[in-house]
C-alpha atoms as a PDB file:
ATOM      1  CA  UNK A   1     -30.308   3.776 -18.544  1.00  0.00           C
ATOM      2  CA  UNK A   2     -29.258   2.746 -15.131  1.00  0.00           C
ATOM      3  CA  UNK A   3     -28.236  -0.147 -13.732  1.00  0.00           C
ATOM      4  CA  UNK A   4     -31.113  -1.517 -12.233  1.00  0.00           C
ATOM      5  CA  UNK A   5     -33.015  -0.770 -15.285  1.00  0.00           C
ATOM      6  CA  UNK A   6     -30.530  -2.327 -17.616  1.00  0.00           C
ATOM      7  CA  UNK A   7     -30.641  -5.889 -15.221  1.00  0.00           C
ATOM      8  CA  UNK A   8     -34.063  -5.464 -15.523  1.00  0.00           C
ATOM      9  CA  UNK A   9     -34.007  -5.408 -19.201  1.00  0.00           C
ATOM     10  CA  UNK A  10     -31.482  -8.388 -19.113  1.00  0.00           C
ATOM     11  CA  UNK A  11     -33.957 -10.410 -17.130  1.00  0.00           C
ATOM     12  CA  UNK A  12     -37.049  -9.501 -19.143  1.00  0.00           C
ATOM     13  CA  UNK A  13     -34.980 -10.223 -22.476  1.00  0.00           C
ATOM     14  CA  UNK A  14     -34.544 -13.980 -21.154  1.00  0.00           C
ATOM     15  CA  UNK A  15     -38.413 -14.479 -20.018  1.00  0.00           C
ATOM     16  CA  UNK A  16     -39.251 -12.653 -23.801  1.00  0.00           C
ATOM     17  CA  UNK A  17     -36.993 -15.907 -25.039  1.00  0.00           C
ATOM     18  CA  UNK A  18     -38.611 -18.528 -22.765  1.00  0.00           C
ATOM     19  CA  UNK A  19     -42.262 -16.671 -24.352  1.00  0.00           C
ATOM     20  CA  UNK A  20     -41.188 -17.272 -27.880  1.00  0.00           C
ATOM     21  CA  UNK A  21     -40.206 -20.777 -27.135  1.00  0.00           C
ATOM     22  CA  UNK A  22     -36.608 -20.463 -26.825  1.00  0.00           C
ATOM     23  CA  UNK A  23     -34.474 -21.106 -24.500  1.00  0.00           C
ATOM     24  CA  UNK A  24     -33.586 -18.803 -21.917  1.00  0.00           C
ATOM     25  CA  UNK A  25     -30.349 -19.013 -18.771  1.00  0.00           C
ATOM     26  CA  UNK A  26     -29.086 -16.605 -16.631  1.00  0.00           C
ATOM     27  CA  UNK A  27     -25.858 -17.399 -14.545  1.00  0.00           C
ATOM     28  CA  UNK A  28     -24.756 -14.736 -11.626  1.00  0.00           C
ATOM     29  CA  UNK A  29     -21.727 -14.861  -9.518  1.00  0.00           C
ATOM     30  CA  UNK A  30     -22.015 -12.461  -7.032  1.00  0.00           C
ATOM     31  CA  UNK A  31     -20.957 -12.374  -2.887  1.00  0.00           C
ATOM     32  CA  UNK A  32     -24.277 -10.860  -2.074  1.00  0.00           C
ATOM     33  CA  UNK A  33     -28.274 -10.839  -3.515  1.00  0.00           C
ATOM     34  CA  UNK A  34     -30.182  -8.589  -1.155  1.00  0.00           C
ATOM     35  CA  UNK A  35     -32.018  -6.354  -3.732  1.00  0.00           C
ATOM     36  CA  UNK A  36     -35.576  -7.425  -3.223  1.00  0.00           C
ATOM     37  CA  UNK A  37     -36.860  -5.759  -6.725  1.00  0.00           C
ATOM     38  CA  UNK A  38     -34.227  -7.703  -8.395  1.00  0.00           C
ATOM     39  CA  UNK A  39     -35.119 -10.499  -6.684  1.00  0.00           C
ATOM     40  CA  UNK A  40     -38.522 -10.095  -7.492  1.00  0.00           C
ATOM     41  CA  UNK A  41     -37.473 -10.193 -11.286  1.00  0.00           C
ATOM     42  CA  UNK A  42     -35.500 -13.245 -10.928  1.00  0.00           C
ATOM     43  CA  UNK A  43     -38.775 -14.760  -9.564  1.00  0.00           C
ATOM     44  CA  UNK A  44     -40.750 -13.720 -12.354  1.00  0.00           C
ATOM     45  CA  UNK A  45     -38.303 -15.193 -15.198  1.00  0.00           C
ATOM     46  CA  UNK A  46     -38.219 -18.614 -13.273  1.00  0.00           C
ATOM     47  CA  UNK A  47     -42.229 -18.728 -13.385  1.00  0.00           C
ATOM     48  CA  UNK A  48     -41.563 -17.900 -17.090  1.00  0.00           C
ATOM     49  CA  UNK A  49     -39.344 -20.909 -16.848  1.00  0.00           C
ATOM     50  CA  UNK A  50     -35.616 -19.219 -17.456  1.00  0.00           C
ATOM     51  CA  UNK A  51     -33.048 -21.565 -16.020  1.00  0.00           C
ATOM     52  CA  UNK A  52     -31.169 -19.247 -13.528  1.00  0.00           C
ATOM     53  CA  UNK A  53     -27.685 -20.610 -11.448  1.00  0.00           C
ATOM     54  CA  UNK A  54     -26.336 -18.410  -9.016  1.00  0.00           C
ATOM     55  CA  UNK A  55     -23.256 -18.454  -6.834  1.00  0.00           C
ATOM     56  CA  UNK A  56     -23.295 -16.275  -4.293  1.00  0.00           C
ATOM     57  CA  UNK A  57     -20.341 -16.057  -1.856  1.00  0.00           C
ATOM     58  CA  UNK A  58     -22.462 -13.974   0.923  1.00  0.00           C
ATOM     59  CA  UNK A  59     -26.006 -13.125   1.750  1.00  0.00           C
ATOM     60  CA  UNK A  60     -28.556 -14.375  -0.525  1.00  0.00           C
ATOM     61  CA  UNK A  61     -32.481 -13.279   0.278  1.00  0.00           C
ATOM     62  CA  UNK A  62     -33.846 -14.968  -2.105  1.00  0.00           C
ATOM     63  CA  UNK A  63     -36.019 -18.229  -1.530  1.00  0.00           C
ATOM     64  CA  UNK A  64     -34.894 -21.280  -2.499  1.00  0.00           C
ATOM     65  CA  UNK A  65     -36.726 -24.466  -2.665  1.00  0.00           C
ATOM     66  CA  UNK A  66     -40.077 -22.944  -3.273  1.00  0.00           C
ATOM     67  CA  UNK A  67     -42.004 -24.319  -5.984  1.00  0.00           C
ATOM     68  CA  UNK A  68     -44.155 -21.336  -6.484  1.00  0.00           C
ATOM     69  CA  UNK A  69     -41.355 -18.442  -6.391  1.00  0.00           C
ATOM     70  CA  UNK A  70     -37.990 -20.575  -7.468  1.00  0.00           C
ATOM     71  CA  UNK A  71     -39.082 -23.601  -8.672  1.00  0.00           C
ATOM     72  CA  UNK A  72     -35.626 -23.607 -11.413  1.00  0.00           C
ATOM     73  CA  UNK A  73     -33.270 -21.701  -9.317  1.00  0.00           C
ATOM     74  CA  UNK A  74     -30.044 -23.563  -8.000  1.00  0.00           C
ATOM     75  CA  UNK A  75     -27.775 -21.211  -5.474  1.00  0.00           C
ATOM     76  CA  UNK A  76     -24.558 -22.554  -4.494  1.00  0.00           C
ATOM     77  CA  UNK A  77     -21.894 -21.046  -2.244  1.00  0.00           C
ATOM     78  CA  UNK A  78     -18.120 -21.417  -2.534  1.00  0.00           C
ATOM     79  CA  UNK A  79     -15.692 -19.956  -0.240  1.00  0.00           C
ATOM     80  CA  UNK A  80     -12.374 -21.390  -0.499  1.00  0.00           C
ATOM     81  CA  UNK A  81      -8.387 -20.305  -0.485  1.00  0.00           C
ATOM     82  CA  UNK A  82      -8.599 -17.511  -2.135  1.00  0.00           C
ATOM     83  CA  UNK A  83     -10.576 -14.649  -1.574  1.00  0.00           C
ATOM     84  CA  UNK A  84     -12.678 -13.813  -4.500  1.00  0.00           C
ATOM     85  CA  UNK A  85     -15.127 -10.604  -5.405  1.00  0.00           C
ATOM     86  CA  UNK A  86     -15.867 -11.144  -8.874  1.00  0.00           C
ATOM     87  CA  UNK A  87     -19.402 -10.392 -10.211  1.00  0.00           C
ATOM     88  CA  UNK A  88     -20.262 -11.781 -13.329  1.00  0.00           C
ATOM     89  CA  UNK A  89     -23.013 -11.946 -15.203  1.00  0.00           C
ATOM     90  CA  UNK A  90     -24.493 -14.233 -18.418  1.00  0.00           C
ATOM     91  CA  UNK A  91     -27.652 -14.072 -19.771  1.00  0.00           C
ATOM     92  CA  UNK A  92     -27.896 -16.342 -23.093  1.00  0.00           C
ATOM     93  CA  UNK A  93     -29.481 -13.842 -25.225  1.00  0.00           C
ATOM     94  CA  UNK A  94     -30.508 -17.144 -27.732  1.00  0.00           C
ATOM     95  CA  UNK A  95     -26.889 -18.546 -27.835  1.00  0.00           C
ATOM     96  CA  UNK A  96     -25.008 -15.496 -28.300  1.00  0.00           C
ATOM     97  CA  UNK A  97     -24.433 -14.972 -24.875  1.00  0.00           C
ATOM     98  CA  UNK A  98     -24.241 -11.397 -23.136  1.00  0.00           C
ATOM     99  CA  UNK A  99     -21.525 -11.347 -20.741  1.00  0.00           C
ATOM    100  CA  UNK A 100     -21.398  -8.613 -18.069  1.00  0.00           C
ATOM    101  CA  UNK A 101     -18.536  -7.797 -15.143  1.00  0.00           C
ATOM    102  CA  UNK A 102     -19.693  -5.655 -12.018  1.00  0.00           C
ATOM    103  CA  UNK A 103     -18.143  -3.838  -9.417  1.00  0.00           C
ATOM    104  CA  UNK A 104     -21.906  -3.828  -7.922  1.00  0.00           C
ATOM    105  CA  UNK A 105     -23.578  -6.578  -5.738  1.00  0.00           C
ATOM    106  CA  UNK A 106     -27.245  -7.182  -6.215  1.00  0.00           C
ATOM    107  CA  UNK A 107     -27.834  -4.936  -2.992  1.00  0.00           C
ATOM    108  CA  UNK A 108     -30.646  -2.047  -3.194  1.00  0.00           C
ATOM    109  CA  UNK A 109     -27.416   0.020  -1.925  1.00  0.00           C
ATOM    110  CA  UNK A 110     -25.100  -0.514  -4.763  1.00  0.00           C
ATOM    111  CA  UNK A 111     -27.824  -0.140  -7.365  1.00  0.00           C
ATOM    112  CA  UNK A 112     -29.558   3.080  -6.612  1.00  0.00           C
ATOM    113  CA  UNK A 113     -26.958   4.614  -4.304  1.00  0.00           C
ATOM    114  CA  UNK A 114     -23.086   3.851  -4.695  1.00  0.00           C
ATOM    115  CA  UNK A 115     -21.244   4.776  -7.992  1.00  0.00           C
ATOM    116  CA  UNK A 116     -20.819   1.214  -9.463  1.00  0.00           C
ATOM    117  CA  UNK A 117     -19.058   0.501 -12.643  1.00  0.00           C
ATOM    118  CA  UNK A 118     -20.939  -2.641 -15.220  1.00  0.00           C
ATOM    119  CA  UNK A 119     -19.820  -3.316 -18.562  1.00  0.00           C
ATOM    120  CA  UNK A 120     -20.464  -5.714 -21.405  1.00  0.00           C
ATOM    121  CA  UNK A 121     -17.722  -8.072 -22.546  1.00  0.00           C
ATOM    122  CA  UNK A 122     -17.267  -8.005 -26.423  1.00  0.00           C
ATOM    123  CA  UNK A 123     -14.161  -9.547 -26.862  1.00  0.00           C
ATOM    124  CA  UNK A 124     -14.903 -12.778 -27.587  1.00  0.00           C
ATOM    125  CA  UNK A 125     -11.894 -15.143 -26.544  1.00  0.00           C
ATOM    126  CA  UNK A 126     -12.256 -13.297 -23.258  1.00  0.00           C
ATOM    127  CA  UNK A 127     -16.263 -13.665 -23.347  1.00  0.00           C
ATOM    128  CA  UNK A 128     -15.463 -17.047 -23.462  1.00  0.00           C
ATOM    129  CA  UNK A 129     -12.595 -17.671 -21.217  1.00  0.00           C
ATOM    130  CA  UNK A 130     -15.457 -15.894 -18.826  1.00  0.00           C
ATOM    131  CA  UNK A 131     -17.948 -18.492 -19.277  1.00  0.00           C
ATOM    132  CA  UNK A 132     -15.430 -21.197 -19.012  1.00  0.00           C
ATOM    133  CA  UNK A 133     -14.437 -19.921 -15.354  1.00  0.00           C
ATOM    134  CA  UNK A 134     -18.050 -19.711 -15.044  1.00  0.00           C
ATOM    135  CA  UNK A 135     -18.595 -23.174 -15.597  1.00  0.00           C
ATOM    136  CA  UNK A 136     -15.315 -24.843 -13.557  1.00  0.00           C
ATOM    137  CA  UNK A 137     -17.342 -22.707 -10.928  1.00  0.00           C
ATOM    138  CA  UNK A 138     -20.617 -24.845 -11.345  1.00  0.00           C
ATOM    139  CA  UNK A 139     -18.817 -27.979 -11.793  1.00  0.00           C
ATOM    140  CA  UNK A 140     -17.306 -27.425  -7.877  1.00  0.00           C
ATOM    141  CA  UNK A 141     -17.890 -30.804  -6.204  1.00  0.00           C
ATOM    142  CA  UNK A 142     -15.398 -29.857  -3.085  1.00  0.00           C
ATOM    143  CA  UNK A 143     -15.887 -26.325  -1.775  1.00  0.00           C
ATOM    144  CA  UNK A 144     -19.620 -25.289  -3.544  1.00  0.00           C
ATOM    145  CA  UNK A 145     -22.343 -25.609  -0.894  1.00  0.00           C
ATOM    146  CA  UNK A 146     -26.150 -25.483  -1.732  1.00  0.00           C
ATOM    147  CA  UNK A 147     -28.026 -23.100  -0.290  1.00  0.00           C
ATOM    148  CA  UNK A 148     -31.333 -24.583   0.344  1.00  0.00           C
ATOM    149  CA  UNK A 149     -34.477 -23.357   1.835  1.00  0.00           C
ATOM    150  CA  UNK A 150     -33.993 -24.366   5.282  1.00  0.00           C
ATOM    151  CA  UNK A 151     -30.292 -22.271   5.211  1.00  0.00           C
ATOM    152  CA  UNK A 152     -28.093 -25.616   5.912  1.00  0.00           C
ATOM    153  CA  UNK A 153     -25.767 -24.933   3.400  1.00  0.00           C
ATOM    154  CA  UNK A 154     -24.621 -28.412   3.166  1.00  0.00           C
ATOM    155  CA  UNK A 155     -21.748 -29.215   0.989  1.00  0.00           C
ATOM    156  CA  UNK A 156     -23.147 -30.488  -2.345  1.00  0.00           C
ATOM    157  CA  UNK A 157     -23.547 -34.251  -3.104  1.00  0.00           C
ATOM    158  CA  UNK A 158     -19.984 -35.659  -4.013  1.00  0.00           C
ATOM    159  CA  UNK A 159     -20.524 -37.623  -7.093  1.00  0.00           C
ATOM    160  CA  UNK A 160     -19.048 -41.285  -6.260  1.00  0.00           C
ATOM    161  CA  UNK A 161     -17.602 -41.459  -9.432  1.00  0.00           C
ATOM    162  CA  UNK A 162     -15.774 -38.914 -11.472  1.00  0.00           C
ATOM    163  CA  UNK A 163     -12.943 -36.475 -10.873  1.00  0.00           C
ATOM    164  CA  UNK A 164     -13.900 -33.898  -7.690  1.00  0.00           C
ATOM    165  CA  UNK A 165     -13.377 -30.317  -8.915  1.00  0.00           C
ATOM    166  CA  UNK A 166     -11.927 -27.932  -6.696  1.00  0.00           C
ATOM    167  CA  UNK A 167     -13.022 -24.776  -9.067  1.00  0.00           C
ATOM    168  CA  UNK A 168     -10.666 -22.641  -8.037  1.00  0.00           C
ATOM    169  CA  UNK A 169      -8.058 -24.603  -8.037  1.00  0.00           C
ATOM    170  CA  UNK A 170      -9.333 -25.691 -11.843  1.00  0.00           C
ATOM    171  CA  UNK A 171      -9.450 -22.310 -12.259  1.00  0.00           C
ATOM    172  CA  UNK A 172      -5.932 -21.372 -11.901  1.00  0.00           C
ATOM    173  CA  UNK A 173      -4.878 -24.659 -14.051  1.00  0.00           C
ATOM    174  CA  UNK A 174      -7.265 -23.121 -16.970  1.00  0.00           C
ATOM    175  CA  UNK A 175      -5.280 -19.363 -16.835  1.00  0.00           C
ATOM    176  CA  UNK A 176      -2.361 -21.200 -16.818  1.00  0.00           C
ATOM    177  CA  UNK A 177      -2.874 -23.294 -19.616  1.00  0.00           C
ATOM    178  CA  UNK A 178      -4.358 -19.981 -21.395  1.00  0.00           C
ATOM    179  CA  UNK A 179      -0.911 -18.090 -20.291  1.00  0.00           C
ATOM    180  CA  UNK A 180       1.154 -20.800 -21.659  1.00  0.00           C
ATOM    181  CA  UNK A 181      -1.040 -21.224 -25.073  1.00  0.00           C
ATOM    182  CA  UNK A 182      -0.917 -17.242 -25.571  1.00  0.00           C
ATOM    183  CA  UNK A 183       2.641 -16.809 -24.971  1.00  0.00           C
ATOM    184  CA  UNK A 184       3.637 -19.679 -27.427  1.00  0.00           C
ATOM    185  CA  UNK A 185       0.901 -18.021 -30.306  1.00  0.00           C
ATOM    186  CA  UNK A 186       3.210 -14.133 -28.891  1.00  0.00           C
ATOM    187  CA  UNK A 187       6.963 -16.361 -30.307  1.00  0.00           C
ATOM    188  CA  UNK A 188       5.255 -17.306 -33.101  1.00  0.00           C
END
């Protein structure tokens, strides 16, 4: 199986959920969505109703706003300090979720014609250290802009009450509470 075919699989597995009356999420982090079939696919699982979040750092074709194509699709955009280029991938696979890493972008380039490297996460503190990043990300209430259908890309609404969360800044607190929790469980 290739790549696209294997994304494809990991969309149609969510809309299969959402069918049987389950729930079904997909989260992307990616600095570009170009790939129009892929796009397509993430169209179809939203009219199936499959809650899909996506932060994109760079170009993003796909529609927002539109109640017929992306009706439950929120895109934000963070750039900030530090320069990032992960791609990461969740699909909740019924509450066990399926974690993926990327080299690739969802370009039509990188997934019929570059040599890209995907893979599964199985370890599961590090499946879920993932999906905590993951979620500092979508919690961003300083940097994350929303990328709406008329391509403002205004900052998101600043909750008036509440901490702000710079993610990546959250981010680094998180590893480095994880470095110091792992190196006292190493002494021990």
């Amino acid at each position: 199986r290739n790549m696209r075919q294997k994304l494809y699989h990991l969309i149609k597995q969510e809309r299969k959920a959402v069918k049987q009356g389950h729930i079904g999420k997909i989260v992307l982090k990616l600095n570009n969505l170009t790939d129009e079939g892929l796009i397509e696919k993430l169209y179809q699982a939203n009219q199936d109703g499959v809650e899909i979040t996506l932060i994109i750092r760079g170009m993003c074709s796909l529609q927002t706003e539109d109640d017929s194509l992306s009706k439950n699709i929120r895109v934000i955009s963070i750039v900030d300090r530090f320069l990032e280029h992960s791609r990461v991938m969740i699909f909740h696979n019924q509450g066990q979720p399926d974690v993926y890493i990327s080299s690739a972008d969802w370009m039509t380039r990188n997934v019929d014609r570059r040599i890209e490297v995907g893979c599964p996460i199985y370890d599961p503190q590090l499946k879920q250290t993932i999906i905590d990043i993951m979620a500092l990300h979508l919690q961003d209430s300083v940097k994350a802009r929303v990328i709406d259908a008329k391509q403002s890309n205004q900052y998101r609404q600043r909750v008036t009450t509440g901490k702000k969360v710079r993610s990546q800044l959250a981010i680094y607190r998180y590893l480095k509470r994880q470095e110091k929790r792992l190196g006292r469980q190493h002494e021990q």
